[in-house]
N, C-alpha and C. Protein backbone atom coordinates (compact mmCIF):
# COMPACT_ATOMS: atom_id res chain seq x y z
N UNK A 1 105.55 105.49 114.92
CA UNK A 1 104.43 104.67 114.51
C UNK A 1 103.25 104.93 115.43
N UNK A 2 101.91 104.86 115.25
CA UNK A 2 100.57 105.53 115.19
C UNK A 2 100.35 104.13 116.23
N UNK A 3 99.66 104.52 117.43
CA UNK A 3 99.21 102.95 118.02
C UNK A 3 98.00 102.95 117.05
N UNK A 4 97.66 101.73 117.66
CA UNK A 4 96.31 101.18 117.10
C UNK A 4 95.09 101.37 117.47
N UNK A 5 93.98 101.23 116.99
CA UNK A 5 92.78 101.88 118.02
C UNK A 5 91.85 101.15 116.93
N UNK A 6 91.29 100.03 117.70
CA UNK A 6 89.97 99.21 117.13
C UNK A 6 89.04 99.06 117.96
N UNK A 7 87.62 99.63 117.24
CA UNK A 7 86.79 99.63 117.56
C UNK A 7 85.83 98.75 118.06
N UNK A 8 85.77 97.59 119.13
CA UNK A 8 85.45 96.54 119.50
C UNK A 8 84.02 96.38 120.63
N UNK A 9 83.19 96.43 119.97
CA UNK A 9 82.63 96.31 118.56
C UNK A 9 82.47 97.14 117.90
N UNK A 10 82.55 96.86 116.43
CA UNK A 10 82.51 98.07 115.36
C UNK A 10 81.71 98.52 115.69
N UNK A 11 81.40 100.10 115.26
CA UNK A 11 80.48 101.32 115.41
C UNK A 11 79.75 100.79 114.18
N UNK A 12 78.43 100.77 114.52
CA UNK A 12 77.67 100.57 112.99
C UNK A 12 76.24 102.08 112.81
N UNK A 13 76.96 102.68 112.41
CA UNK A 13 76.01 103.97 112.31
C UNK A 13 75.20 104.11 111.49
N UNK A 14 73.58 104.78 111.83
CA UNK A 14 72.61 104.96 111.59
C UNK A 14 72.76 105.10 109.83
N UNK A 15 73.39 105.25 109.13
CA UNK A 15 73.94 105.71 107.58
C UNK A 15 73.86 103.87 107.11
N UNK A 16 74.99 102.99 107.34
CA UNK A 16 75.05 102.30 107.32
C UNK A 16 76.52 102.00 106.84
N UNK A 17 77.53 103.02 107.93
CA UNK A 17 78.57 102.76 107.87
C UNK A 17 79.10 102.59 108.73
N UNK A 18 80.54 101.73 108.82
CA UNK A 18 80.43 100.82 109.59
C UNK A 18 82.30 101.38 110.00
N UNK A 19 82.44 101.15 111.15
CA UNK A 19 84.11 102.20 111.75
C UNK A 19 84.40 101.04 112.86
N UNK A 20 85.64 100.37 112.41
CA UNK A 20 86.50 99.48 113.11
C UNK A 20 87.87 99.59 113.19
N UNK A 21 88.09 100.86 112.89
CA UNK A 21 90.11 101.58 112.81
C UNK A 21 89.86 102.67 113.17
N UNK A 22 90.92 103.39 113.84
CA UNK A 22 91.50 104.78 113.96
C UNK A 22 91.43 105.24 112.95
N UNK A 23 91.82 104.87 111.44
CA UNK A 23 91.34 105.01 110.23
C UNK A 23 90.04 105.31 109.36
N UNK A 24 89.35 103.75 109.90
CA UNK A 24 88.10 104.62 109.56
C UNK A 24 87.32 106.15 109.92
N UNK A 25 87.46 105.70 111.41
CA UNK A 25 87.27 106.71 112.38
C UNK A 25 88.15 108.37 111.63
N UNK A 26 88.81 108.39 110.85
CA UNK A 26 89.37 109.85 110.52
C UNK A 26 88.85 109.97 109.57
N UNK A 27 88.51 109.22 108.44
CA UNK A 27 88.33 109.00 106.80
C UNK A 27 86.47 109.17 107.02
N UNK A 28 85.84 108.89 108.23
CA UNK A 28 84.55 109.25 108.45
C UNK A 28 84.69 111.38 108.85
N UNK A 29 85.58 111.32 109.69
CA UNK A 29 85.74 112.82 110.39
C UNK A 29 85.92 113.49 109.37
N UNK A 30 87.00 113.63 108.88
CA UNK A 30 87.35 114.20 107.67
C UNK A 30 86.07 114.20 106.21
N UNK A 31 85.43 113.57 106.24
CA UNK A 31 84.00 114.21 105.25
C UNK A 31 83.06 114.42 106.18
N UNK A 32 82.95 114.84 107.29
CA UNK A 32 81.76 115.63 107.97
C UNK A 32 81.72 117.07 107.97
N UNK A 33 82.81 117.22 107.53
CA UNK A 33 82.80 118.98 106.95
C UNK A 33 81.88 119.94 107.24
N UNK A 34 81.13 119.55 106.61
CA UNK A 34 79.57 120.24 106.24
C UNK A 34 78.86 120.18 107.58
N UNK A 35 78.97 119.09 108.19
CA UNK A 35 77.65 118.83 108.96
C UNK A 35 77.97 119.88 110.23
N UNK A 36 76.27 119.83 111.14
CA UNK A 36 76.80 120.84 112.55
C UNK A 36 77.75 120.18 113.37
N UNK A 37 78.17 120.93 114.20
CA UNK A 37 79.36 120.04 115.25
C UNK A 37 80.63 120.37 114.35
N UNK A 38 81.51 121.48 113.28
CA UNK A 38 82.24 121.19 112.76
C UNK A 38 83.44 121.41 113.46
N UNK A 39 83.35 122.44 114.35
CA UNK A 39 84.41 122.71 115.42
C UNK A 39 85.02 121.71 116.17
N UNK A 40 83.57 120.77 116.81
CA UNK A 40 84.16 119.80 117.67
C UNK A 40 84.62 118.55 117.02
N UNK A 41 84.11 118.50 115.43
CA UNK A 41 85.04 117.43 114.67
C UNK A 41 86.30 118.02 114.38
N UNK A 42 86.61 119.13 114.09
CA UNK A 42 88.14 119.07 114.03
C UNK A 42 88.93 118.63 115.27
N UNK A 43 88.37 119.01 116.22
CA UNK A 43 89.07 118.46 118.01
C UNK A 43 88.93 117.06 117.62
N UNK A 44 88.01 116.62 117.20
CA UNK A 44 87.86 114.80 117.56
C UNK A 44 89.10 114.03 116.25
N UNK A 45 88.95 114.89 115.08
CA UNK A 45 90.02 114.60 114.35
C UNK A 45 91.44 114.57 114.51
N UNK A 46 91.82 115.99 115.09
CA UNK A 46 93.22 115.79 115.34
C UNK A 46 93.35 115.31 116.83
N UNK A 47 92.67 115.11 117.65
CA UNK A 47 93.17 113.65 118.16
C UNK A 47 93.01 112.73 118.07
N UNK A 48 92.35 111.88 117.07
CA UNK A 48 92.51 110.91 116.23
C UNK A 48 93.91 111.19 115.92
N UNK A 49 94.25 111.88 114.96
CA UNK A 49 95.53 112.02 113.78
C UNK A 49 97.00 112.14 115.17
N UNK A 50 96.39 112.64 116.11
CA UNK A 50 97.89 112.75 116.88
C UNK A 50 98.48 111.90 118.19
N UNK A 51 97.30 111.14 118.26
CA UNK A 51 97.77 110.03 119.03
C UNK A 51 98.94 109.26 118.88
N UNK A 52 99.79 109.36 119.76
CA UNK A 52 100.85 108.59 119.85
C UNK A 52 101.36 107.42 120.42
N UNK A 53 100.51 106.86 121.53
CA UNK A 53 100.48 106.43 122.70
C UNK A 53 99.31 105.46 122.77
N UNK A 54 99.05 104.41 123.11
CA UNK A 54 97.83 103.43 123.55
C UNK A 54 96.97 104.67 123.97
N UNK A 55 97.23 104.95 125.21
CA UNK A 55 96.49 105.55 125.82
C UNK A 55 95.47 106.81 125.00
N UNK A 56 96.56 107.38 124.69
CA UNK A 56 95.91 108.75 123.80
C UNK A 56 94.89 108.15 122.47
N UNK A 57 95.30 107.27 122.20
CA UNK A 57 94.27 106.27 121.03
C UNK A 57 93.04 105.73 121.68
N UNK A 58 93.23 105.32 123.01
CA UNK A 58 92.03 104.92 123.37
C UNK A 58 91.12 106.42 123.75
N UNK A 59 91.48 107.22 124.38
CA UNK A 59 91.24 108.21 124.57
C UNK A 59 90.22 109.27 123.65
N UNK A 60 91.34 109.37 122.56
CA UNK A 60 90.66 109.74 121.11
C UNK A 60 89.63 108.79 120.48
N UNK A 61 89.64 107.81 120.75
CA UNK A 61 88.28 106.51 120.26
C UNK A 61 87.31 106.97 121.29
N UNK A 62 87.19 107.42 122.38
CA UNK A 62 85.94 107.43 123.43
C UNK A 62 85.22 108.90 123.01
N UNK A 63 86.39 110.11 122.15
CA UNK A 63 85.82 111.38 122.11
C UNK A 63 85.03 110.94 120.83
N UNK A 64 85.55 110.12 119.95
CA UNK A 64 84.89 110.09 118.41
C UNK A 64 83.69 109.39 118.55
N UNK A 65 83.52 108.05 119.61
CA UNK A 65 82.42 107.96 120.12
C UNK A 65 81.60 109.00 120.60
N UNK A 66 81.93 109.87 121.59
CA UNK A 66 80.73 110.77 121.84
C UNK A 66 80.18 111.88 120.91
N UNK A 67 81.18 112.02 120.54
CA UNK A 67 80.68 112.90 119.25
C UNK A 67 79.61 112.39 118.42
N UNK A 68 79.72 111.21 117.70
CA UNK A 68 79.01 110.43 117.01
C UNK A 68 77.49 110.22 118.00
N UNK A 69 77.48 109.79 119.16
CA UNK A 69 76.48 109.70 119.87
C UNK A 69 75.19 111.53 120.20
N UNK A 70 76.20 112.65 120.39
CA UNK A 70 76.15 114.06 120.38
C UNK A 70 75.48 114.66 119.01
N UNK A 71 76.16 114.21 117.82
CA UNK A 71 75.37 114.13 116.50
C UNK A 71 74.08 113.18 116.25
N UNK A 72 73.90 112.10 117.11
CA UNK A 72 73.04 111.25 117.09
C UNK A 72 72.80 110.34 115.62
N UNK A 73 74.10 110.30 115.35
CA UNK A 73 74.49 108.54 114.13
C UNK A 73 74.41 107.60 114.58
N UNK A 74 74.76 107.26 116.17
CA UNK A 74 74.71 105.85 116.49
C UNK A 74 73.42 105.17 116.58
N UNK A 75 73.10 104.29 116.24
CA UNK A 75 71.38 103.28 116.28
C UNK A 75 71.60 103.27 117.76
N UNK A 76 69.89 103.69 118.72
CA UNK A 76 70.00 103.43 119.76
C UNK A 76 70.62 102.08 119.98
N UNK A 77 70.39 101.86 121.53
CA UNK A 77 71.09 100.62 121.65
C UNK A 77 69.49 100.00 122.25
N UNK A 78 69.40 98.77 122.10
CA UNK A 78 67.94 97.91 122.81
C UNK A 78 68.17 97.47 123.99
């Protein structure tokens, strides 16, 4: 079984979508296909998908964060 990994507080990205699961967080990765950065979304995906462990879940939540921040989706912060 997959630990858990919630996003606290949800990610609310510049699009106006909104990532509060390890789930969302893959189901977002997985249609960025297209976009630049596709290399480093497959890294941010399969560790999303292969986390086993708290740790490795939190881990994989901080890379999908930077990525997202690296692509520049996240709304600055005020």
């Amino acid at each position: 079984m997959s630990p858990d990994l919630v996003f606290d507080p949800e990610l609310r990205l510049r699009d106006g979508t909104v990532i509060r699961t390890r789930e969302d967080a893959i189901a977002f990765a997985r249609a960025q296909q297209p976009r630049p950065g596709a290399d480093e979304r497959d890294a941010v995906l399969h560790q999303l998908e292969r986390a086993s462990r708290p740790e490795e879940a939190e881990a994989a939540g901080r890379h999908f964060r930077s990525w997202l921040a690296r692509l520049e989706l996240l709304p600055e912060r005020i």
